[in-house]
N, C-alpha and C. Protein backbone atom coordinates (compact mmCIF):
# COMPACT_ATOMS: atom_id res chain seq x y z
N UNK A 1 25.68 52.88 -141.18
CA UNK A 1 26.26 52.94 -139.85
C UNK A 1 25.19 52.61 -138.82
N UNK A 2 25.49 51.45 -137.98
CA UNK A 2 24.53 51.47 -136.55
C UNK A 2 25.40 51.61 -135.64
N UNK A 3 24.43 52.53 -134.29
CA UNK A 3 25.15 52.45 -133.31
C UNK A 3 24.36 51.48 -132.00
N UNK A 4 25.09 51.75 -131.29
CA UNK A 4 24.69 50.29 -130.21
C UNK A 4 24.78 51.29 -128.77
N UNK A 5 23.67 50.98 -127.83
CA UNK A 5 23.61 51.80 -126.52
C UNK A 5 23.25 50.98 -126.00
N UNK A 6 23.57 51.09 -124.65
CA UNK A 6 23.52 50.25 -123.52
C UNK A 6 22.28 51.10 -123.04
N UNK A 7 21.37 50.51 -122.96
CA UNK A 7 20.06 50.81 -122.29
C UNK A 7 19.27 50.20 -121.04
N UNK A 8 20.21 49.50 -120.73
CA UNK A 8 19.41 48.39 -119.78
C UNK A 8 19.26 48.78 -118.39
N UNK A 9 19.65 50.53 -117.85
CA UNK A 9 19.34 50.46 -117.09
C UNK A 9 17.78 51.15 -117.16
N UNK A 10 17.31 51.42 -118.95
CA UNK A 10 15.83 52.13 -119.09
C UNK A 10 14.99 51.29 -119.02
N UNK A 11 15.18 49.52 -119.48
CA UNK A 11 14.37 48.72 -119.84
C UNK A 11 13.10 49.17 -119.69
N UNK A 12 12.65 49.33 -118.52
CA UNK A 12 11.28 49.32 -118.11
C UNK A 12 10.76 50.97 -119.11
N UNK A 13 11.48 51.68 -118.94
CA UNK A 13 10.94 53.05 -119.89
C UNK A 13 11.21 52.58 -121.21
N UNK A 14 11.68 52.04 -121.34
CA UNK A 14 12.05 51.77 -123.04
C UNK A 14 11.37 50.30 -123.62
N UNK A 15 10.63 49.84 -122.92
CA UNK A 15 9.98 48.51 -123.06
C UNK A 15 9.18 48.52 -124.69
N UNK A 16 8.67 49.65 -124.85
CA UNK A 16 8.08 49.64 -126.47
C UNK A 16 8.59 50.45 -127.20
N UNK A 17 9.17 51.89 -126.88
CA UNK A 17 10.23 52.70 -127.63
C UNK A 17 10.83 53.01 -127.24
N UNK A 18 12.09 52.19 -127.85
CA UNK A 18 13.36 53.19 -128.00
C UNK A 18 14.57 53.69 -128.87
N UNK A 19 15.22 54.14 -128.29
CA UNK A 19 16.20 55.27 -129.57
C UNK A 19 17.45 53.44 -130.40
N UNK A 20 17.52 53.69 -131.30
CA UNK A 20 18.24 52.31 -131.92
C UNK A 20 19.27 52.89 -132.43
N UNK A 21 19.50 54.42 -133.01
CA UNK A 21 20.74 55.13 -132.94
C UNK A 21 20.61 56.10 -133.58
N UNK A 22 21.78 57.20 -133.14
CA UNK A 22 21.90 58.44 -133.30
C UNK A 22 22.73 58.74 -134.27
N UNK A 23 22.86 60.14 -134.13
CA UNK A 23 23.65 60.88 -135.41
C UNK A 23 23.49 61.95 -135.26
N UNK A 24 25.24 63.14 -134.85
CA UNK A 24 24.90 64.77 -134.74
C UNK A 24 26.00 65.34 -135.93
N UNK A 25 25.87 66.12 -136.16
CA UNK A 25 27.24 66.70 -136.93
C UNK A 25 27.59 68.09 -136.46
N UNK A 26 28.85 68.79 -137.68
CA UNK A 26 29.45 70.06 -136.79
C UNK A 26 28.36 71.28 -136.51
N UNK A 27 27.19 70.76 -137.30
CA UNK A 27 26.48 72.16 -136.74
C UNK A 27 25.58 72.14 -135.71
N UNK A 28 25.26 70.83 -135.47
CA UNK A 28 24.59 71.21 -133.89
C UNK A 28 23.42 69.90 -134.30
N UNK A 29 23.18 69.88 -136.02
CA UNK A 29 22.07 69.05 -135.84
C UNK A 29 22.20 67.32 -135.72
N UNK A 30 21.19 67.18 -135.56
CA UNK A 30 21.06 65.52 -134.94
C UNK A 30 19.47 64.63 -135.09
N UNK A 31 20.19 63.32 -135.57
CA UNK A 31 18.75 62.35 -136.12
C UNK A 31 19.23 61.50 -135.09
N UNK A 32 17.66 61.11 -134.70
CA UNK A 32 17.37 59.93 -133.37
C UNK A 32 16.78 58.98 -134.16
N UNK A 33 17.09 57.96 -134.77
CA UNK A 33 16.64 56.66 -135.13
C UNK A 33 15.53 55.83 -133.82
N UNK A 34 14.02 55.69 -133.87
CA UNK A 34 13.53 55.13 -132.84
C UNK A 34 12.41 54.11 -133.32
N UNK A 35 12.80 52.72 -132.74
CA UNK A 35 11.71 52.07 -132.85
C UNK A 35 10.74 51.75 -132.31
N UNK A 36 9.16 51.56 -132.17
CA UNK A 36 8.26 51.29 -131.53
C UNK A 36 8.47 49.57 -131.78
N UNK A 37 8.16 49.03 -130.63
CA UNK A 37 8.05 47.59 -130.58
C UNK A 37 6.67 46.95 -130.00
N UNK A 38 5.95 47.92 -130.13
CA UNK A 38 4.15 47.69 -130.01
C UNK A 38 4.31 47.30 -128.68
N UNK A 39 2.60 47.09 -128.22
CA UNK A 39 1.83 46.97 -128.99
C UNK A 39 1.01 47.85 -129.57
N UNK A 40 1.30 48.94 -128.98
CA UNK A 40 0.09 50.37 -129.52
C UNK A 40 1.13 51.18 -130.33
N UNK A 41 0.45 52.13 -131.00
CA UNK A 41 1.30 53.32 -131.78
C UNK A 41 1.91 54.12 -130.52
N UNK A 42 2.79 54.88 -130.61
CA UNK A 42 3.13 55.94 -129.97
C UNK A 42 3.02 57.41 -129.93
N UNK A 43 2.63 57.87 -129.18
CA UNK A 43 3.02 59.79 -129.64
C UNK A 43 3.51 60.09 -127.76
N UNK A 44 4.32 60.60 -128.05
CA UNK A 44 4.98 61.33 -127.60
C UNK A 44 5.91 62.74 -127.53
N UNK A 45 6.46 62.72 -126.25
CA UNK A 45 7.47 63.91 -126.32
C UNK A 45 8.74 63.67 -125.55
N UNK A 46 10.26 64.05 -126.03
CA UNK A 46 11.09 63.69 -125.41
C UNK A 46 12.25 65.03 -125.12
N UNK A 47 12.71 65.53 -124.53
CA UNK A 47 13.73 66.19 -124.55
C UNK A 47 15.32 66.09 -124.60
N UNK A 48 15.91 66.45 -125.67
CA UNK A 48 17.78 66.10 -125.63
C UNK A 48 17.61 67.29 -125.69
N UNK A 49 18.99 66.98 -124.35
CA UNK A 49 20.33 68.05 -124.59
C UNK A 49 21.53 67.30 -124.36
N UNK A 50 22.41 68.58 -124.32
CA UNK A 50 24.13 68.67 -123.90
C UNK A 50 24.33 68.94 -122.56
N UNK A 51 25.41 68.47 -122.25
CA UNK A 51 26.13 68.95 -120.75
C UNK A 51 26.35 70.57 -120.62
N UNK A 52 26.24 71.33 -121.74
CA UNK A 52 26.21 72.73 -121.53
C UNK A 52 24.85 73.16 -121.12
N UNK A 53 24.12 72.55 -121.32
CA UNK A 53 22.65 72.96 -121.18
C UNK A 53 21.93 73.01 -122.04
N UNK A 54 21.89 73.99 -123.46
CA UNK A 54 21.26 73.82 -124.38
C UNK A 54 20.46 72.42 -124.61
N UNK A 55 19.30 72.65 -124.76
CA UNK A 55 18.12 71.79 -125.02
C UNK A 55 17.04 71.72 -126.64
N UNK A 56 16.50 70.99 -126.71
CA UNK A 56 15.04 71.41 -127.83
C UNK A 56 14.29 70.13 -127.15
N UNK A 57 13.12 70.47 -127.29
CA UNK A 57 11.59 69.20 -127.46
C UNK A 57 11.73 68.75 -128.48
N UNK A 58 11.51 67.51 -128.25
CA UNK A 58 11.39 66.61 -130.12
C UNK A 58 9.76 65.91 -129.84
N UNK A 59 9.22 65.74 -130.87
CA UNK A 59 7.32 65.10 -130.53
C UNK A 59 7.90 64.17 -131.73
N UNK A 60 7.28 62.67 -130.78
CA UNK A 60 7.33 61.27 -131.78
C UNK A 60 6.18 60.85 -131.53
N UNK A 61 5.96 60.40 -132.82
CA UNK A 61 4.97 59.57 -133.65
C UNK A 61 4.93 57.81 -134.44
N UNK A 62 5.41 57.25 -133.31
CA UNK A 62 6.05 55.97 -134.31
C UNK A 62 4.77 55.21 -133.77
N UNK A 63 4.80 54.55 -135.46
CA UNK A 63 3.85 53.81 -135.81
C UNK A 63 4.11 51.87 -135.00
N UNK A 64 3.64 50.85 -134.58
CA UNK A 64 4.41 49.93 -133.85
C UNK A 64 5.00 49.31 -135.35
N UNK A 65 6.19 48.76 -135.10
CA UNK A 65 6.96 47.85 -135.96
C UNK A 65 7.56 48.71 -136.55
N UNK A 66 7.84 49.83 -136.48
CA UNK A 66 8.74 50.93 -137.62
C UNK A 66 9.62 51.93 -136.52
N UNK A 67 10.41 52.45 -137.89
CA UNK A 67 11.90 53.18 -137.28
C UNK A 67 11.56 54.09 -137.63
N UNK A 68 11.44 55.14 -137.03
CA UNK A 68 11.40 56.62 -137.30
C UNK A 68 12.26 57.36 -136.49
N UNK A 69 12.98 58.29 -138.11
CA UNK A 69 13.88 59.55 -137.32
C UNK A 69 13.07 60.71 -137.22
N UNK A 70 14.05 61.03 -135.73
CA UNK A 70 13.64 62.15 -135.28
C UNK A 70 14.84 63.38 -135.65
N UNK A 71 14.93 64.60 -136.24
CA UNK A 71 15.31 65.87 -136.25
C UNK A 71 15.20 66.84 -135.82
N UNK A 72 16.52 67.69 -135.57
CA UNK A 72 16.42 68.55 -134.56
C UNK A 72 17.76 69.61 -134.54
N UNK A 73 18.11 70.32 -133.77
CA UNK A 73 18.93 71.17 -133.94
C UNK A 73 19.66 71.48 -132.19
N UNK A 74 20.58 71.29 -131.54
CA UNK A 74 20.73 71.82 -130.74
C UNK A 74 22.08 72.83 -130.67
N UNK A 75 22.42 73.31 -131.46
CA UNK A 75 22.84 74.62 -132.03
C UNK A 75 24.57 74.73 -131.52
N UNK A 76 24.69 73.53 -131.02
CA UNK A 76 25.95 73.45 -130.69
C UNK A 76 26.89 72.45 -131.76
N UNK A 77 28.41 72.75 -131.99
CA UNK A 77 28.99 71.93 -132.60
C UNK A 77 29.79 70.92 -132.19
N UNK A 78 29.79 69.76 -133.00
CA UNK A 78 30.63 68.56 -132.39
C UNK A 78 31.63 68.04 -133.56
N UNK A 79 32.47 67.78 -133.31
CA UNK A 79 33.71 67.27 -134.17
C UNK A 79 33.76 65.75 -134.13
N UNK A 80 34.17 65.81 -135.56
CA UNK A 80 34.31 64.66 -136.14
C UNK A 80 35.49 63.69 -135.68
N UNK A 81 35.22 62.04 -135.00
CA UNK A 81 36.41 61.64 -134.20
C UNK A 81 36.01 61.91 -132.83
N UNK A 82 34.83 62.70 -132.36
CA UNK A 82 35.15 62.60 -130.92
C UNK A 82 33.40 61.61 -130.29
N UNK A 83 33.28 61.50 -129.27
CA UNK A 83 32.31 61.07 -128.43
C UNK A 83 31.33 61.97 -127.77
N UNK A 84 30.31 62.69 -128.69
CA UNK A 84 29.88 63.48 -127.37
C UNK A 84 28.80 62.82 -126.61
N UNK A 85 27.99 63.04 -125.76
CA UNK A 85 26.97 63.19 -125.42
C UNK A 85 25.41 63.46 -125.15
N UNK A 86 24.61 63.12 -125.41
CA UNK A 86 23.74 63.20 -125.56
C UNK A 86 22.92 62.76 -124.54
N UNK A 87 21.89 64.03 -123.88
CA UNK A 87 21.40 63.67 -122.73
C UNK A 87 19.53 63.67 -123.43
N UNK A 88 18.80 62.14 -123.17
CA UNK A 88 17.14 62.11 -123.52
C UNK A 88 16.52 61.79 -122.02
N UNK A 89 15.75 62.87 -122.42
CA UNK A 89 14.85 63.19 -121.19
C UNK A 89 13.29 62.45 -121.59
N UNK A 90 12.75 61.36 -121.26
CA UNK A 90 11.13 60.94 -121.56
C UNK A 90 10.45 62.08 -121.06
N UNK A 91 9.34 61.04 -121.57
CA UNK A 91 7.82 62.38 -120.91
C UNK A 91 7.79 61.76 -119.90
N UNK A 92 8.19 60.81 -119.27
CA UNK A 92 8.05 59.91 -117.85
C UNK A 92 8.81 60.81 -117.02
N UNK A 93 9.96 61.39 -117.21
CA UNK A 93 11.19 62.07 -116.53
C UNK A 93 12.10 61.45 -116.54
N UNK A 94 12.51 60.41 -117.18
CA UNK A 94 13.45 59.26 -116.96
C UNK A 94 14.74 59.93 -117.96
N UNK A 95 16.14 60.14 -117.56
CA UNK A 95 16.44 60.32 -118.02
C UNK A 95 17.83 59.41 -118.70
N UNK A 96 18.41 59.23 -120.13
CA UNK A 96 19.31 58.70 -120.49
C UNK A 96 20.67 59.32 -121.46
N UNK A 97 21.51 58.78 -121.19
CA UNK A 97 22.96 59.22 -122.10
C UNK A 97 22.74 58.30 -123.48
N UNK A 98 22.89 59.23 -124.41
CA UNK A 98 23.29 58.52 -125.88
C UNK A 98 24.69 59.19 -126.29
N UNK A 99 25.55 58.04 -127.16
CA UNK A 99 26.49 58.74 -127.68
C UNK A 99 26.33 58.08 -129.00
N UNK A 100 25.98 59.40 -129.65
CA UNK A 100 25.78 59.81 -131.37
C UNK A 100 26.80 59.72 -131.99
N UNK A 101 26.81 59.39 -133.00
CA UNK A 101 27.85 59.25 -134.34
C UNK A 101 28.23 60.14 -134.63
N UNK A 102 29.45 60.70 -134.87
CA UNK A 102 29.70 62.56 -135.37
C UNK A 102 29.83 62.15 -137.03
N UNK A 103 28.94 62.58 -138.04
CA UNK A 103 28.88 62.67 -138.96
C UNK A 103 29.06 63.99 -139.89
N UNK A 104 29.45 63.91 -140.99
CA UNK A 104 29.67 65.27 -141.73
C UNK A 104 28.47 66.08 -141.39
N UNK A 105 27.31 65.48 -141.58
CA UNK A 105 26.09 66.30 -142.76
C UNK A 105 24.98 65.03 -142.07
N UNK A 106 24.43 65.46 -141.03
CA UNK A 106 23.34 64.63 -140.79
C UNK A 106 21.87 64.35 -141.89
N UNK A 107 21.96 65.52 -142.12
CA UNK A 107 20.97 65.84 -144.12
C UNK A 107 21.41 64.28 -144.33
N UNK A 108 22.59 63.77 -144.91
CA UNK A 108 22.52 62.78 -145.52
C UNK A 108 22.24 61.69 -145.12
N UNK A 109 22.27 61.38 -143.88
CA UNK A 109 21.97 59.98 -143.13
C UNK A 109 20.30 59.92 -143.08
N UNK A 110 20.18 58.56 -143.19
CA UNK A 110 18.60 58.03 -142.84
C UNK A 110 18.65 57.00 -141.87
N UNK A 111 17.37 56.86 -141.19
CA UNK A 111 17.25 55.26 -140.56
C UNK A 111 17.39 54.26 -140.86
């Protein structure tokens, strides 16, 4: 499964990493698929949440030219069939909407 986000109003924040697609399921957890597109490695820190509020910090490490998921938990549930939301906060402050895949069992999905 890929998903597709309209990012273009991050370009400029997202110029070497960004999220290429998501994935939450009914228990709250969720994988961020992200690629670095160089030229340097990355480390960072990013924050998702929900429109309820609930939050976590996620810390990335992508190497340039590679996809790395990110895992996480935001303790809320989402049903299968619907669209939620997903709010990523950079370490810049920039903030963006993703809408994640509702999957059974995020455990099973990879990048």
């Amino acid at each position: 499964m890929v998903a597709f986000f309209d990012f273009s109003a991050g370009v400029r924040e997202f110029a070497q990493v960004y999220p290429v697609s998501a994935y939450v399921d009914s228990r709250g957890d969720f994988l961020i698929c992200v690629l670095n597109a160089g030229p340097h490695e990355f480390y960072g820190r990013w924050v998702v949440s929900v429109k309820s509020g609930k939050s976590v910090d996620i810390s990335l490490n992508v190497p340039v030219g590679k996809v790395v998921g990110v895992r996480g938990s935001l303790g809320e549930s989402f049903t299968p069939g619907t669209t939620p939301a997903l709010i990523l906060t950079t370490g810049g402050g920039s903030s963006y909407i993703l809408y994640p895949i509702v999957v059974p069992d995020v455990g099973v999905v990879n990048c």
